[in-house]
Protein backbone atom coordinates (compact mmCIF):
# COMPACT_ATOMS: atom_id res chain seq x y z
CA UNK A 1 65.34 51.81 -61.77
CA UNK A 2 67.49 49.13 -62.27
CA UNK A 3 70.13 46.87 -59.78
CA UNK A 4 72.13 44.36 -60.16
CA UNK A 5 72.25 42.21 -56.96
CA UNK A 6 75.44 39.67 -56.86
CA UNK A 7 75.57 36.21 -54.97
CA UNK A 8 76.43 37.73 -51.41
CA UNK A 9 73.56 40.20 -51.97
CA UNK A 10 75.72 43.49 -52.87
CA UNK A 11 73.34 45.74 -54.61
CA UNK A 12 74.75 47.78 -57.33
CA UNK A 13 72.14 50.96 -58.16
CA UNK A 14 72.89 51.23 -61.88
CA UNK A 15 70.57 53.94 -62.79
CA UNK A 16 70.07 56.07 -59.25
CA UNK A 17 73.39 57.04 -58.56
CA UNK A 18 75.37 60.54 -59.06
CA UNK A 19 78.76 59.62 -61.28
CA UNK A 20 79.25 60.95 -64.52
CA UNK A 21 77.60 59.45 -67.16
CA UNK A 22 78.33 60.58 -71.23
CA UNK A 23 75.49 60.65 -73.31
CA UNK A 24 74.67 58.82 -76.45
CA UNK A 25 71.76 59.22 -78.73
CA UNK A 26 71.37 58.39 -82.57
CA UNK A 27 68.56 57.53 -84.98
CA UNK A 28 68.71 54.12 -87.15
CA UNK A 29 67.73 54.86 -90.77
CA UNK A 30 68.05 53.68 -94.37
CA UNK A 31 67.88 55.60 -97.70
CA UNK A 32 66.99 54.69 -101.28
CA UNK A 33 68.11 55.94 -103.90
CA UNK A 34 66.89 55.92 -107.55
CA UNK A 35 69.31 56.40 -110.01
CA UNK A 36 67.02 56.65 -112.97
CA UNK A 37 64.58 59.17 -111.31
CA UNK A 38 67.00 60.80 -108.80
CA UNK A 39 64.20 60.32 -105.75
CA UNK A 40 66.01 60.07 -102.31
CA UNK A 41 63.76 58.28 -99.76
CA UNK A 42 65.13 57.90 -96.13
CA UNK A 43 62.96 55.99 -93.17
CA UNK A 44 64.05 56.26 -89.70
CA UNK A 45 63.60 53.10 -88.18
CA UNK A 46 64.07 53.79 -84.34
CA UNK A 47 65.14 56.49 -82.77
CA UNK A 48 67.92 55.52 -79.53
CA UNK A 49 69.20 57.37 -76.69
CA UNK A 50 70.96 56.39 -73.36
CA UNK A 51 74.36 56.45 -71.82
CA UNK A 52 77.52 55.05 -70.43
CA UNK A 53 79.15 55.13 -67.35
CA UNK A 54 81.58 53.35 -64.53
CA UNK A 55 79.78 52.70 -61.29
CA UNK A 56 82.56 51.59 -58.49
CA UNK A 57 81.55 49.79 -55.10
CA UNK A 58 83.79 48.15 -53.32
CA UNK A 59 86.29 46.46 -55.49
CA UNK A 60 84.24 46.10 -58.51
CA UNK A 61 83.99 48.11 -61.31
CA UNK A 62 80.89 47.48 -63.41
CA UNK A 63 80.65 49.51 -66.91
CA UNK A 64 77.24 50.21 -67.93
CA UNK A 65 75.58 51.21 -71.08
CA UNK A 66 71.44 51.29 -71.43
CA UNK A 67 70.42 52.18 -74.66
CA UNK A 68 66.43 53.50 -74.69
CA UNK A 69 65.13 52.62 -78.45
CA UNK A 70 62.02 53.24 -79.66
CA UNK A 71 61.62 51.44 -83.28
CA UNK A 72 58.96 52.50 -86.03
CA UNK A 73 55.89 50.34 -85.32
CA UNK A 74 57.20 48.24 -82.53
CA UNK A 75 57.33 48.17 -78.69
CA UNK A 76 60.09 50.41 -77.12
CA UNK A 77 62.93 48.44 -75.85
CA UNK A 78 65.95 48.77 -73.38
CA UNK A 79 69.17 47.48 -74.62
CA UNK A 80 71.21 46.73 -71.54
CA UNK A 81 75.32 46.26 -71.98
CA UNK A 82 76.78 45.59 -68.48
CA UNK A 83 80.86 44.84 -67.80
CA UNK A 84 82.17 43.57 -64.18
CA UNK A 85 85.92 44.43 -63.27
CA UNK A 86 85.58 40.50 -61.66
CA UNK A 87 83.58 37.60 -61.98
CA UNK A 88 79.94 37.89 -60.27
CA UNK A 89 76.73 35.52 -60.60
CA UNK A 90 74.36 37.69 -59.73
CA UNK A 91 70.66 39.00 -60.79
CA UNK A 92 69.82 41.97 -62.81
CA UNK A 93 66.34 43.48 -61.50
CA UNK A 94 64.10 45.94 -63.25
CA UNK A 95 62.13 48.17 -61.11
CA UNK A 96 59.01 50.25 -61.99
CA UNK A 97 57.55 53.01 -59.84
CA UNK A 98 59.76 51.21 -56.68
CA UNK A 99 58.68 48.16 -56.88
CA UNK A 100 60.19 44.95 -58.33
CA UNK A 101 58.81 44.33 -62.30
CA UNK A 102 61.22 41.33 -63.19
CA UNK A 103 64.48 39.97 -62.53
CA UNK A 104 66.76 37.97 -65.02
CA UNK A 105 69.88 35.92 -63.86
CA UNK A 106 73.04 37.48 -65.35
CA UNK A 107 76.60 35.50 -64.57
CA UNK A 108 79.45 38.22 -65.19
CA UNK A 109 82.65 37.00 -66.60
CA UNK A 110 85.49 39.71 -65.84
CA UNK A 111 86.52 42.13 -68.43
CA UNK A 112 83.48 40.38 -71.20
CA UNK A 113 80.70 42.34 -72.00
CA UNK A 114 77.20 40.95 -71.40
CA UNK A 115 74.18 42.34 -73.40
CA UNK A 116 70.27 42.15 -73.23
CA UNK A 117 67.01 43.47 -74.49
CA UNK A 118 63.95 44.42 -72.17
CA UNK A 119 60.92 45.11 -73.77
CA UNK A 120 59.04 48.22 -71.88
CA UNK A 121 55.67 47.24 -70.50
């Protein structure tokens, strides 16, 4: 699960919650291609899914995109892309299994797009 908590202590749920959320899910690849010898390689190099969606409380809007990607050879990864309707200093806070794994400040200018990485562990 993941929250973000504000500086009056609002907590946003911004993955347990019931609105509509559009799905988004691609794979990151490269081909080569040899002219001389016509051979077509392509490597995937992480496969990504996730989502977007508006969550509304109060009078803030916050647009929120996490983007699951699991890379060839490397750790899996959460790409985290968070929008407030207003500005907000607050804390985003990663949960695992209910209880609190970390927590990151995140200051929220209005209408600007913030963006992070979490490494899965």
């Amino acid at each position: 699960m993941l929250s973000y908590i504000d500086e009056n202590g609002n907590t946003f749920n911004l993955t347990n919650n019931k609105t509509k959320k559009d799905l988004i899910t691609y794979k990151q690849a490269y081909t080569i291609y040899n002219k001389n010898t016509v051979i077509q390689r392509t490597n995937i190099e992480s496969v990504n899914f996730g989502y977007k969606t508006k969550y509304v409380k109060n009078d803030v809007e916050l647009y929120f995109q996490p983007i699951v990607s699991f890379p060839s050879g490397e750790s899996a990864y959460v790409e985290i892309k968070l929008t407030s309707s207003k500005e907000l200093d607050g804390e985003i806070v990663f949960y695992i299994s209910g209880k609190e794994r970390e927590r990151f400040k995140a200051h929220l200018r209005k209408d600007i797009s913030g963006q992070m990485n979490w490494t899965v562990k």
